[in-house]
C-alpha atoms as a PDB file:
ATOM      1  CA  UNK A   1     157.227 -26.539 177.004  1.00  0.00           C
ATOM      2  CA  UNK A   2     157.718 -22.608 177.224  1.00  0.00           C
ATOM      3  CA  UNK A   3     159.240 -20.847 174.420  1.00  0.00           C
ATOM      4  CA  UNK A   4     162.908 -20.012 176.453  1.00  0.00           C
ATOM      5  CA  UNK A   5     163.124 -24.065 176.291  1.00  0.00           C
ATOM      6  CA  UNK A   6     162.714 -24.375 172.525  1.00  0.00           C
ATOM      7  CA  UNK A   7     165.053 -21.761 171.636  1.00  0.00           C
ATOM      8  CA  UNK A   8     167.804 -22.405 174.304  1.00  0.00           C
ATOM      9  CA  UNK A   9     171.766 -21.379 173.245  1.00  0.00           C
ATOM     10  CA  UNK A  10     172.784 -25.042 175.115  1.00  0.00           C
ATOM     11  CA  UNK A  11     173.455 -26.872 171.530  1.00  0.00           C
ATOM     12  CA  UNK A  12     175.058 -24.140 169.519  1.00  0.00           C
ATOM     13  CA  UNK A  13     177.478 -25.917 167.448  1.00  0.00           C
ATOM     14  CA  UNK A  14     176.157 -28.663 164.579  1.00  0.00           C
ATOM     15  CA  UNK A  15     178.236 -31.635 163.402  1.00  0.00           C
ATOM     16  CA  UNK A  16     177.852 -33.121 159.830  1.00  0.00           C
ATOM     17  CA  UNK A  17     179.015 -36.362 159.374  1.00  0.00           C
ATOM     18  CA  UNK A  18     179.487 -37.943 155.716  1.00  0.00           C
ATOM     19  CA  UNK A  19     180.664 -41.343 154.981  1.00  0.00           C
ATOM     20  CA  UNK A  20     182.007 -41.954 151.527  1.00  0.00           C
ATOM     21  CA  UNK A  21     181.799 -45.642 150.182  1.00  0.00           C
ATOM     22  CA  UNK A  22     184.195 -45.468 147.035  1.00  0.00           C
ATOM     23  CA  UNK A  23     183.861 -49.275 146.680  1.00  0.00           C
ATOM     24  CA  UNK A  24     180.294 -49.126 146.288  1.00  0.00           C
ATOM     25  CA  UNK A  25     180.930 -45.895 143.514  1.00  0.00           C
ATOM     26  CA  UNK A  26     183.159 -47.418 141.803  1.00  0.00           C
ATOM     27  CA  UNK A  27     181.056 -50.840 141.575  1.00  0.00           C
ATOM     28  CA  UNK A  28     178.007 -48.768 140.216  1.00  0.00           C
ATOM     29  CA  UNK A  29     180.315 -47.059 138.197  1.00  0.00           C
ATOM     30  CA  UNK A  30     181.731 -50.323 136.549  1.00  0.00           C
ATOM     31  CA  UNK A  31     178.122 -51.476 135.956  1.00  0.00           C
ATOM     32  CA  UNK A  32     177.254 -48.513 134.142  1.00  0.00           C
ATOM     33  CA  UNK A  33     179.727 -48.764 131.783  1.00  0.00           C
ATOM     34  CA  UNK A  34     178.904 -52.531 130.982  1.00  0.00           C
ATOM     35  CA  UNK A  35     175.303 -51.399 130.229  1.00  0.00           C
ATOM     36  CA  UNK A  36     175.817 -48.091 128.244  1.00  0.00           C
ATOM     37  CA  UNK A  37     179.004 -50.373 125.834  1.00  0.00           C
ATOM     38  CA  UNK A  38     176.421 -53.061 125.358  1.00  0.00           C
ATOM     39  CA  UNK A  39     173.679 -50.760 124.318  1.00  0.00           C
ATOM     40  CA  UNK A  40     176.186 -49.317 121.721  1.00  0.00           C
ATOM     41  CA  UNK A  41     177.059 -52.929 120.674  1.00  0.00           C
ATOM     42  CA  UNK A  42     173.656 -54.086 120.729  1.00  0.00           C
ATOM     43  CA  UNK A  43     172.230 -51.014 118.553  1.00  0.00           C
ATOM     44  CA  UNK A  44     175.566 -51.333 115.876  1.00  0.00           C
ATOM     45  CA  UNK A  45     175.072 -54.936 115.757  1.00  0.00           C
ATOM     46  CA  UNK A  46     171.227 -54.400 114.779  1.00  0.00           C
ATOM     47  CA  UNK A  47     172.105 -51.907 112.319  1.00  0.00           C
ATOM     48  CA  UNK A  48     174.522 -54.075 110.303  1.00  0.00           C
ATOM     49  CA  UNK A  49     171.944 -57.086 110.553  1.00  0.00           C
ATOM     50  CA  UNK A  50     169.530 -54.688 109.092  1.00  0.00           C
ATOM     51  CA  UNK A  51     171.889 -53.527 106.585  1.00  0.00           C
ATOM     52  CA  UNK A  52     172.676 -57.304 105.840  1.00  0.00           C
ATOM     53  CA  UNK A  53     169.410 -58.362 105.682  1.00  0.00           C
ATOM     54  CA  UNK A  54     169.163 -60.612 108.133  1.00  0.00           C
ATOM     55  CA  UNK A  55     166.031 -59.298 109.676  1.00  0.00           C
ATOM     56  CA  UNK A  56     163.514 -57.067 108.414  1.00  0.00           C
ATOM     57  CA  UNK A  57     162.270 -53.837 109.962  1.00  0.00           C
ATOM     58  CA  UNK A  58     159.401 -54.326 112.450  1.00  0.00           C
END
Protein backbone atom coordinates (compact mmCIF):
# COMPACT_ATOMS: atom_id res chain seq x y z
CA UNK A 1 0.00 0.00 0.00
CA UNK A 2 1.98 3.28 -1.02
CA UNK A 3 1.03 6.47 0.48
CA UNK A 4 -0.66 8.07 -3.10
CA UNK A 5 -3.24 5.00 -2.44
CA UNK A 6 -4.21 5.99 1.09
CA UNK A 7 -4.72 9.51 0.41
CA UNK A 8 -6.40 9.26 -3.09
CA UNK A 9 -9.11 12.33 -4.13
CA UNK A 10 -11.47 9.17 -5.67
CA UNK A 11 -14.10 9.39 -2.56
CA UNK A 12 -14.31 13.08 -1.95
CA UNK A 13 -17.79 13.58 -0.96
CA UNK A 14 -19.23 11.87 2.57
CA UNK A 15 -22.88 10.92 3.10
CA UNK A 16 -24.51 10.91 6.64
CA UNK A 17 -27.41 9.04 7.00
CA UNK A 18 -29.76 9.40 10.23
CA UNK A 19 -32.85 7.51 10.85
CA UNK A 20 -35.24 8.97 13.36
CA UNK A 21 -37.63 6.44 15.20
CA UNK A 22 -40.26 8.90 16.83
CA UNK A 23 -42.33 5.84 17.88
CA UNK A 24 -39.66 4.44 19.83
CA UNK A 25 -39.07 8.38 21.48
CA UNK A 26 -42.15 8.85 22.19
CA UNK A 27 -42.62 5.23 23.87
CA UNK A 28 -39.50 5.98 26.14
CA UNK A 29 -40.85 9.19 26.59
CA UNK A 30 -44.31 7.87 27.89
CA UNK A 31 -42.42 5.49 30.23
CA UNK A 32 -40.57 8.15 31.77
CA UNK A 33 -43.28 10.00 32.74
CA UNK A 34 -45.09 6.91 34.40
CA UNK A 35 -41.92 6.43 36.53
CA UNK A 36 -40.96 10.06 37.53
CA UNK A 37 -45.41 10.65 38.53
CA UNK A 38 -45.16 7.48 40.54
CA UNK A 39 -42.05 8.43 42.35
CA UNK A 40 -43.87 11.74 43.27
CA UNK A 41 -46.95 9.67 44.33
CA UNK A 42 -45.03 7.14 46.02
CA UNK A 43 -42.79 9.75 48.11
CA UNK A 44 -46.29 12.07 48.98
CA UNK A 45 -48.05 9.01 49.86
CA UNK A 46 -45.12 8.02 52.39
CA UNK A 47 -45.05 11.36 53.76
CA UNK A 48 -48.74 11.52 54.76
CA UNK A 49 -48.46 7.82 56.17
CA UNK A 50 -45.67 9.17 58.19
CA UNK A 51 -47.51 12.15 59.14
CA UNK A 52 -50.53 9.79 60.00
CA UNK A 53 -48.72 7.48 61.79
CA UNK A 54 -49.12 4.64 60.10
CA UNK A 55 -45.53 3.63 59.98
CA UNK A 56 -42.69 4.72 61.90
CA UNK A 57 -39.41 6.13 60.62
CA UNK A 58 -36.80 3.45 59.82
Amino acid sequence: MSKNDCCSQENVGTSVTVKVDVSKIVKYACIAGVFIVGIIFGTRCYQKMLEEGYIDKL
